[in-house]
C-alpha atoms as a PDB file:
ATOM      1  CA  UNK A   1       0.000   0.000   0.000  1.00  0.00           C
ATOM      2  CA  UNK A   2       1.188   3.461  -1.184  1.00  0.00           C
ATOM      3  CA  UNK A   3      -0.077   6.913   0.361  1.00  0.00           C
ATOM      4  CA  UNK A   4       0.896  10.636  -0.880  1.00  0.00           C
ATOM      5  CA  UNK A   5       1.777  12.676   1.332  1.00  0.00           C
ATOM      6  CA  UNK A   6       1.685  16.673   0.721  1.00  0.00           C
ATOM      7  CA  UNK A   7       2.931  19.142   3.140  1.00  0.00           C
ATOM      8  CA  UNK A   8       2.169  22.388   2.240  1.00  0.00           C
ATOM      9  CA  UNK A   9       2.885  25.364   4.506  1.00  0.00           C
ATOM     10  CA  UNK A  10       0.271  28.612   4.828  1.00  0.00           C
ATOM     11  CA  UNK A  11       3.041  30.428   3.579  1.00  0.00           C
ATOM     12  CA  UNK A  12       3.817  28.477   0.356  1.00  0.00           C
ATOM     13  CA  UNK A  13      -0.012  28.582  -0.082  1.00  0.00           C
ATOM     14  CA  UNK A  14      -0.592  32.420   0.468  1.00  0.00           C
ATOM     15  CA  UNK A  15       2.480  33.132  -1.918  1.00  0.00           C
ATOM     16  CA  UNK A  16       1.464  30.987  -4.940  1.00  0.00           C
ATOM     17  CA  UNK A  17      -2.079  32.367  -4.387  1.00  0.00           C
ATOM     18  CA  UNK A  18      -0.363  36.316  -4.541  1.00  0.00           C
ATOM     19  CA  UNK A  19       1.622  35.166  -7.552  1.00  0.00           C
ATOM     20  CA  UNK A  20      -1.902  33.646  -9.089  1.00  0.00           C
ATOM     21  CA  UNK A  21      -3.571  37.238  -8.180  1.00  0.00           C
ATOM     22  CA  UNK A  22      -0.733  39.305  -9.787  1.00  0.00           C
ATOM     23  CA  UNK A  23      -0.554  37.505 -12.762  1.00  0.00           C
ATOM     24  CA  UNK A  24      -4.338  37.822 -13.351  1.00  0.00           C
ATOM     25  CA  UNK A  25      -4.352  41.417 -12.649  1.00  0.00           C
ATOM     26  CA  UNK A  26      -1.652  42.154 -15.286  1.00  0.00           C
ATOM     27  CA  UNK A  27      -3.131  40.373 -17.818  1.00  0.00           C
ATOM     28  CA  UNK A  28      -6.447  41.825 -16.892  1.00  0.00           C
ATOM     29  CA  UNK A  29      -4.739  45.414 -17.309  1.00  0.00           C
ATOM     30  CA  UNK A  30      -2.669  44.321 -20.627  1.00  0.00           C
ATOM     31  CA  UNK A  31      -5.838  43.358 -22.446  1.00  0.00           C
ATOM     32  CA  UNK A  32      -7.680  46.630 -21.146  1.00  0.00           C
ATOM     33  CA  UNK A  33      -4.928  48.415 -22.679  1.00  0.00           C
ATOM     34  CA  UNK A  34      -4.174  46.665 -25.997  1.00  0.00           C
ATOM     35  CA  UNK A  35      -5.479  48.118 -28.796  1.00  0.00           C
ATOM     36  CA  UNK A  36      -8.272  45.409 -30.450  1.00  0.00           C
ATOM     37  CA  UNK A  37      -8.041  44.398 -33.725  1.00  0.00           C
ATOM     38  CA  UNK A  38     -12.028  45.022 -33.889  1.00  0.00           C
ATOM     39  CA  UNK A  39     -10.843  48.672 -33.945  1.00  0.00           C
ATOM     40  CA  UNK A  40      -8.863  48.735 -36.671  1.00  0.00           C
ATOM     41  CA  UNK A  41     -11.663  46.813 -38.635  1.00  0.00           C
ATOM     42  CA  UNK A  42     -14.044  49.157 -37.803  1.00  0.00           C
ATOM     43  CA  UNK A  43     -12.074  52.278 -38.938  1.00  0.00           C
ATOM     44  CA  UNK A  44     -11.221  50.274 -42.388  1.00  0.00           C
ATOM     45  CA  UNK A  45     -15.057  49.611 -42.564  1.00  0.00           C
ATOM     46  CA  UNK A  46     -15.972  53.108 -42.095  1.00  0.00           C
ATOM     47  CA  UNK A  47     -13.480  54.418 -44.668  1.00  0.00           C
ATOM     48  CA  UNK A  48     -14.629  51.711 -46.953  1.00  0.00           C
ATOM     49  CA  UNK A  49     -18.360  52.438 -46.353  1.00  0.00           C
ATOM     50  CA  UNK A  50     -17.913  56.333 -46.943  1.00  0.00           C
ATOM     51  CA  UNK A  51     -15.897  55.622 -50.459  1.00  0.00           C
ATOM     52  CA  UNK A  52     -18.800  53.528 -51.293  1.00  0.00           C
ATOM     53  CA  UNK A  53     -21.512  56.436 -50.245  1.00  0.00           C
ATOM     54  CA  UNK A  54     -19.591  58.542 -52.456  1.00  0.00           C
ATOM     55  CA  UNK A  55     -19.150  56.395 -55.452  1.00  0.00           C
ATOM     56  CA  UNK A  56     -23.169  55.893 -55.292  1.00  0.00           C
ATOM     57  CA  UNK A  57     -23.465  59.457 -55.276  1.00  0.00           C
ATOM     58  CA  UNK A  58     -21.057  60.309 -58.010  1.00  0.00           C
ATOM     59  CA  UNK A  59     -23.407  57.833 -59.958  1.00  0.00           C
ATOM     60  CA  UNK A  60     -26.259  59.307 -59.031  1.00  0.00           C
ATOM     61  CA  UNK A  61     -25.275  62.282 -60.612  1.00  0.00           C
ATOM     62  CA  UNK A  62     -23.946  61.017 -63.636  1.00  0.00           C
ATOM     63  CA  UNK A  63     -27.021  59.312 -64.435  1.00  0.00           C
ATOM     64  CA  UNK A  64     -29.723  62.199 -63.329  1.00  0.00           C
ATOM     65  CA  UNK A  65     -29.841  63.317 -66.346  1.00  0.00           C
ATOM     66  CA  UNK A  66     -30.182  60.263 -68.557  1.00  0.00           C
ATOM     67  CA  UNK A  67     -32.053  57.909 -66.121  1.00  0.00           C
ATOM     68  CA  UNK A  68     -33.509  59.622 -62.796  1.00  0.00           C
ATOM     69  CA  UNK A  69     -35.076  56.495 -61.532  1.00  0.00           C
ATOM     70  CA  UNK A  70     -31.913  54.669 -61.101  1.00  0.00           C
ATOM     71  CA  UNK A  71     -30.495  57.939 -59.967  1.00  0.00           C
ATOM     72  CA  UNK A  72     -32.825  58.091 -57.130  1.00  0.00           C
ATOM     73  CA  UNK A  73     -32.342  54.217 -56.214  1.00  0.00           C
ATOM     74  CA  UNK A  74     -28.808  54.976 -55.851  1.00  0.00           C
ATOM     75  CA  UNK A  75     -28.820  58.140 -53.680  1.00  0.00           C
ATOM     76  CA  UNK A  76     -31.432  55.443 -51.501  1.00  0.00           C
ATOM     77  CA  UNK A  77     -28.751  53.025 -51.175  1.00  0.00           C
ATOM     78  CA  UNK A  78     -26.243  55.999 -50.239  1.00  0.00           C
ATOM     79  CA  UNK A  79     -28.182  57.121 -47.761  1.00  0.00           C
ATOM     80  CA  UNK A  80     -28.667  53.848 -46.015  1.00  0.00           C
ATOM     81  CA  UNK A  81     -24.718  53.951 -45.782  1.00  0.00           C
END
């Protein structure tokens, strides 16, 4: 018959549990401060959306002329953005 003995000490136990803590903390406080990559994409869609809004516009115009319905669809679209 085999038995396990473990022998731990309140000190060895408070310390690990401090290093466990601190560790948490900082990477509780590293991922507050990183910058998200779902930041980035939403600048990138923004700028993408507001070339698009433009494009439809610049359309619009080119086309009041010759077709307005399809004009006015397209300044629609843009303004749903």
């Amino acid at each position: 018959m085999s038995t396990l003995t473990y022998s731990a000490t309140r000190a060895n136990t408070l310390q690990g549990y401090t290093r466990n803590v601190t560790h948490a903390a900082r990477l509780l406080w590293g991922a507050l401060l990183a910058r998200k990559p779902a930041q980035i994409e939403r600048r990138e869609s923004r700028r993408q959306k507001l070339e698009a809004v433009i494009m439809l516009n610049g359309m619009a115009q080119e086309l009041e002329n010759t077709m307005p319905n399809l004009s006015a669809e397209l300044r629609y679209l843009a303004a749903r953005g």
